[in-house]
Protein backbone atom coordinates (compact mmCIF):
# COMPACT_ATOMS: atom_id res chain seq x y z
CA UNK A 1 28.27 -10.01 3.69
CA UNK A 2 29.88 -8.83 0.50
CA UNK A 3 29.57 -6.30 -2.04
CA UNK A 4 28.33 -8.49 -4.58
CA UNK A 5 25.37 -9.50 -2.32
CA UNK A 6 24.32 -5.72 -1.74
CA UNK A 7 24.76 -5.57 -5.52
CA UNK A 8 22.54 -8.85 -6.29
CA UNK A 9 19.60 -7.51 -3.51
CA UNK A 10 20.07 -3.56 -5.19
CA UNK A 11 19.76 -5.03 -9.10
CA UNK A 12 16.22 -6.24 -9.48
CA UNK A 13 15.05 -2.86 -8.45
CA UNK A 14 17.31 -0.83 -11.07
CA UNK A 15 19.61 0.13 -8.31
CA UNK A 16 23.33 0.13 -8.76
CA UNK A 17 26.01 0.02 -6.09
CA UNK A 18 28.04 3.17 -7.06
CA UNK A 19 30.66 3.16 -4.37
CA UNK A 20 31.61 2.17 -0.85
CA UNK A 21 34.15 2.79 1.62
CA UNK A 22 35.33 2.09 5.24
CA UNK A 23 33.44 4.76 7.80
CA UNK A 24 35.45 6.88 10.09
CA UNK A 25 34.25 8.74 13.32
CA UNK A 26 34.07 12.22 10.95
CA UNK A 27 31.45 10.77 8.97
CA UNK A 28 28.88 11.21 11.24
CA UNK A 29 27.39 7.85 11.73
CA UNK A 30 27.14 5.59 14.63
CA UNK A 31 30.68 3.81 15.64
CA UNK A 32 28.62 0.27 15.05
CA UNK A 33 28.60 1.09 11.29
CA UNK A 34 31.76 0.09 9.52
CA UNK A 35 30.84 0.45 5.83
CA UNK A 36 28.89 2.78 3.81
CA UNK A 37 27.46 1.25 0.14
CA UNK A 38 26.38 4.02 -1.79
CA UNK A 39 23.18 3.18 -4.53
CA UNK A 40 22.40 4.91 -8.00
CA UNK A 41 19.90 4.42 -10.94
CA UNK A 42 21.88 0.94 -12.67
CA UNK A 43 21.31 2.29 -16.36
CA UNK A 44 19.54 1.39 -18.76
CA UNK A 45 16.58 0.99 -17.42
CA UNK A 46 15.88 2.67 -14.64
CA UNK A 47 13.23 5.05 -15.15
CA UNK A 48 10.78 2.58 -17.02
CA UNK A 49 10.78 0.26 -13.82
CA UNK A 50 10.00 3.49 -11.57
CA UNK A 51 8.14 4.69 -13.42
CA UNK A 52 5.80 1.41 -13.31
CA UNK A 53 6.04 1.90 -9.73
CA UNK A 54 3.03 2.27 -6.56
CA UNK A 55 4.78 5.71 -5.71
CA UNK A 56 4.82 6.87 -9.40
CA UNK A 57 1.33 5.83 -9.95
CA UNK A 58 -0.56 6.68 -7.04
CA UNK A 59 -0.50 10.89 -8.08
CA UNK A 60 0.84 12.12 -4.42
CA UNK A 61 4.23 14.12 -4.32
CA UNK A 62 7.75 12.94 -4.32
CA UNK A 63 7.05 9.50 -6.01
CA UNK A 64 10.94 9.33 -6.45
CA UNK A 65 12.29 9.80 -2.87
CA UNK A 66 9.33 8.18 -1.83
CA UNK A 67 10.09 4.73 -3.87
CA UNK A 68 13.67 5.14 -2.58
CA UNK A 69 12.70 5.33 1.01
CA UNK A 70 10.52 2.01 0.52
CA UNK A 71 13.14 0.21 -1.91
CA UNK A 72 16.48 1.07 -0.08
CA UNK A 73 14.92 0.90 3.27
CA UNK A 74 13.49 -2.61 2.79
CA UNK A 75 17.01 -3.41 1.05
CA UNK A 76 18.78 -1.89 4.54
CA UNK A 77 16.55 -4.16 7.22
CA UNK A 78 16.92 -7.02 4.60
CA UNK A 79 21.30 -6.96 5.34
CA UNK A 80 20.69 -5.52 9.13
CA UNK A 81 22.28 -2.48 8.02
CA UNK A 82 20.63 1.31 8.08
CA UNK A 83 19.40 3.46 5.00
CA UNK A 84 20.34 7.10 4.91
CA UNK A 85 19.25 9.57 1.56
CA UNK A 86 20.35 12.50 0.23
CA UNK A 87 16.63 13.99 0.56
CA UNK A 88 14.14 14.92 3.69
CA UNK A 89 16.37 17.21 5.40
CA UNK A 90 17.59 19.64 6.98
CA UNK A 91 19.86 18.29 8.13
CA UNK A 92 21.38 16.73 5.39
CA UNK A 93 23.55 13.95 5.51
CA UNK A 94 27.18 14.40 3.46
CA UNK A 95 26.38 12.44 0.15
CA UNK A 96 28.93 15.27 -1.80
CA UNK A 97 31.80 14.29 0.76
CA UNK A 98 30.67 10.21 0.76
CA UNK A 99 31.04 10.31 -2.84
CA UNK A 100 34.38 11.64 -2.47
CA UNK A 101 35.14 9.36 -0.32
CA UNK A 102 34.22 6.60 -1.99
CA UNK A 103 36.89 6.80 -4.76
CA UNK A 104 34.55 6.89 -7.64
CA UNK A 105 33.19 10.31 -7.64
CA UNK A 106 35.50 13.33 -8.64
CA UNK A 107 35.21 17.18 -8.87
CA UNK A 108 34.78 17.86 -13.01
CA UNK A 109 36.17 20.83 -14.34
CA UNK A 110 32.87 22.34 -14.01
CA UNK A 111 32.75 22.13 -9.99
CA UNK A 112 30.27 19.13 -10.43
CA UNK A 113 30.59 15.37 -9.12
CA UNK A 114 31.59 13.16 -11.84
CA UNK A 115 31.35 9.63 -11.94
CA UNK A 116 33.19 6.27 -13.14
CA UNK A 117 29.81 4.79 -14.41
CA UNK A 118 27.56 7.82 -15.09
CA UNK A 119 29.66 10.76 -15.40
CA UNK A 120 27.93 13.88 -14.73
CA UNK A 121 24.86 12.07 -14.74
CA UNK A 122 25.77 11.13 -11.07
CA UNK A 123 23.03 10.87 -8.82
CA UNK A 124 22.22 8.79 -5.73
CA UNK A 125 19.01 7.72 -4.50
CA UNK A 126 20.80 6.39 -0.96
CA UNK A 127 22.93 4.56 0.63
CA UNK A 128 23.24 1.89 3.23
CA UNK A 129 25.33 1.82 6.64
CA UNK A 130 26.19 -1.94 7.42
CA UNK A 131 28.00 -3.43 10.77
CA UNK A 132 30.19 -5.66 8.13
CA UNK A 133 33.62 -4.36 7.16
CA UNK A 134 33.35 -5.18 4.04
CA UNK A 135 36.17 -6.23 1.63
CA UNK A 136 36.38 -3.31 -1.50
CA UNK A 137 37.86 -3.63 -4.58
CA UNK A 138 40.29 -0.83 -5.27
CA UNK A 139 38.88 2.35 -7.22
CA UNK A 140 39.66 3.87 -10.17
CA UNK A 141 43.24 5.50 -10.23
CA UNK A 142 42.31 8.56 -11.75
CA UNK A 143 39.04 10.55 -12.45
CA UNK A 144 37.43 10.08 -16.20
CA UNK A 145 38.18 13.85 -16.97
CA UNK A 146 42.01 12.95 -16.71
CA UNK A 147 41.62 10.96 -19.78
CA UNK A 148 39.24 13.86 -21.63
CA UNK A 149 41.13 15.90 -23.73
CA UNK A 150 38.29 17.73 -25.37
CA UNK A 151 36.63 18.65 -22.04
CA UNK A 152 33.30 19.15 -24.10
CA UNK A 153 31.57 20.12 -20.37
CA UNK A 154 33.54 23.59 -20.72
CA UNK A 155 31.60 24.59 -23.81
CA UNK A 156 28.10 23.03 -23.48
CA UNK A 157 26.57 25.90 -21.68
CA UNK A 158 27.00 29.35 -22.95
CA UNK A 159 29.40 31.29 -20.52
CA UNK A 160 26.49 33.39 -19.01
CA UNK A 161 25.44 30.34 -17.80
CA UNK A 162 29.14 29.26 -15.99
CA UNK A 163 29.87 31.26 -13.41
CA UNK A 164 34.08 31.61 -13.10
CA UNK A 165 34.50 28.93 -10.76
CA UNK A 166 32.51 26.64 -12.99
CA UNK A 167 28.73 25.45 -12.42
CA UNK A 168 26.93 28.76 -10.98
CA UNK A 169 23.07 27.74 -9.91
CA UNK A 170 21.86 31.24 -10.43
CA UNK A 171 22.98 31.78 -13.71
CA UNK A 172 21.89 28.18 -14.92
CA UNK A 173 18.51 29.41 -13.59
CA UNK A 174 18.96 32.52 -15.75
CA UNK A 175 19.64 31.16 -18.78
CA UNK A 176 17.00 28.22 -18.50
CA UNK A 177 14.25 31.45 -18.84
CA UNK A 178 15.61 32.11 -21.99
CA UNK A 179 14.42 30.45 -25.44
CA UNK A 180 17.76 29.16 -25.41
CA UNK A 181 17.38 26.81 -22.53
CA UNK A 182 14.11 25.05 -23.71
CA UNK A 183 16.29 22.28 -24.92
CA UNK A 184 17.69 21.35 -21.50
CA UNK A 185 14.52 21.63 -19.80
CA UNK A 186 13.18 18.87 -22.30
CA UNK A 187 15.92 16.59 -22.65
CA UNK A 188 18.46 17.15 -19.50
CA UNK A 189 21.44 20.16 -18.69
CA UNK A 190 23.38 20.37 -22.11
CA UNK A 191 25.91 20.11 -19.56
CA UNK A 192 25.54 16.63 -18.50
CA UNK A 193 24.78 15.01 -21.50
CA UNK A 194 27.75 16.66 -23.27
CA UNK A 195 30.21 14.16 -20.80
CA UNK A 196 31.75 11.35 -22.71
CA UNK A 197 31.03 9.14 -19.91
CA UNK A 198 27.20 10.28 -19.62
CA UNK A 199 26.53 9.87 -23.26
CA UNK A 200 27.50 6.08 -23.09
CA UNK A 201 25.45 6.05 -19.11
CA UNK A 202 22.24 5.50 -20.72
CA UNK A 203 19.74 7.62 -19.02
CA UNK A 204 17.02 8.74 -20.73
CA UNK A 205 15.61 12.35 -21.49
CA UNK A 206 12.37 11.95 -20.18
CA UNK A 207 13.85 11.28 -16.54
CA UNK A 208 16.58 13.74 -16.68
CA UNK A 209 13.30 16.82 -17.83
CA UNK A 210 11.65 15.21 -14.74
CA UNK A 211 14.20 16.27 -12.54
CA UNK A 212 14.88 19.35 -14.85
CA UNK A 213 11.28 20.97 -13.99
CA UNK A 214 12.15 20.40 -10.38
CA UNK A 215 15.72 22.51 -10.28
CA UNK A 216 13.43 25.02 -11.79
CA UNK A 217 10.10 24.88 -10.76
């Protein structure tokens, strides 16, 4: 088993591996499991394959977690590992902390996870526990923000909408009822897009206004 293998079985289906790491006892998982791959939207492209999906087409709820349960399950039983999501809890299991953990995700300046790949377009549709102990390339030595001088994520969202320690739900909420937030309902958080790294990520508006008019449905 290697990393390039889960990579090869996650590509077809838009998925991306976007970290992995050695498991310990303190993160929660079975003492059998040895690695945990962790699997995003691999942009471009993405949404136009889900979107052409059974789940997206068939008009019942949750097309997205329910596409990711079939696709990253099927990819789990495929390797003999086990499939775990961020979604259908409580409880919930620790993507924030896996991500972490993983090397590849940092805490932005505006309390969010960014990424090496999608910046603060980070998102993960699961991962996968294997038995393996698998060889891992080294990550990153520093987060993307370390090398972002402008910090443009600072300034995207007017300051009623930042709460002092950064991202503040309640007051994103807020603001997103005012004619002011229309834009980020359509397109995706002003936020997000205004990271360096998520401009060049690829994702496209219409998928980040799905998810948009769930936070605030």
């Amino acid at each position: 088993m290697t990393l390039a293998k889960i990579a090869a079985a996650a590509l077809p289906h838009r998925l991306g591996v976007f970290g992995a790491f050695h498991l310990s006892p303190e993160d929660g998982l079975p003492e059998a499991f040895r690695t945990l791959v962790l699997l995003g939207p691999d942009e471009p492209g993405f949404w136009p394959h889900l979107t052409a999906q059974p789940e997206w087409q068939d008009g019942a709820p949750d097309p997205v977690d329910r596409w990711s349960r079939r696709v990253i399950g099927g990819i789990a039983c495929d390797l003999g590992g086990k499939a775990h999501f961020p979604f259908g809890g409580p409880p919930y299991r620790p993507f924030y902390q896996w991500a972490l953990k993983s090397g590849r995700a940092w805490v932005s300046p505006v309390t969010l996870l960014v990424h090496d790949r999608a910046g603060l377009m980070l998102s993960y549709r699961g991962a996968i526990a294997l038995r393996d102990r698998l060889d891992l390339p080294a990550p990153p030595a520093a987060s993307p923000c370390e090398g972002c001088d402008e910090k443009p994520c600072l300034t995207a969202c007017p300051p009623a909408a930042l709460g002092a320690k950064g991202y503040d739900v309640p007051a994103c909420h807020k603001f997103l009822d005012t004619p002011s937030g229309a834009d980020c309902l359509s397109s995706g958080c002003g936020l997000r897009r205004a990271c360096p790294v998520s401009r060049g990520y690829g994702r496209l508006p219409q998928q980040s206004a799905y998810h948009m008019r769930l936070f605030h449905r």
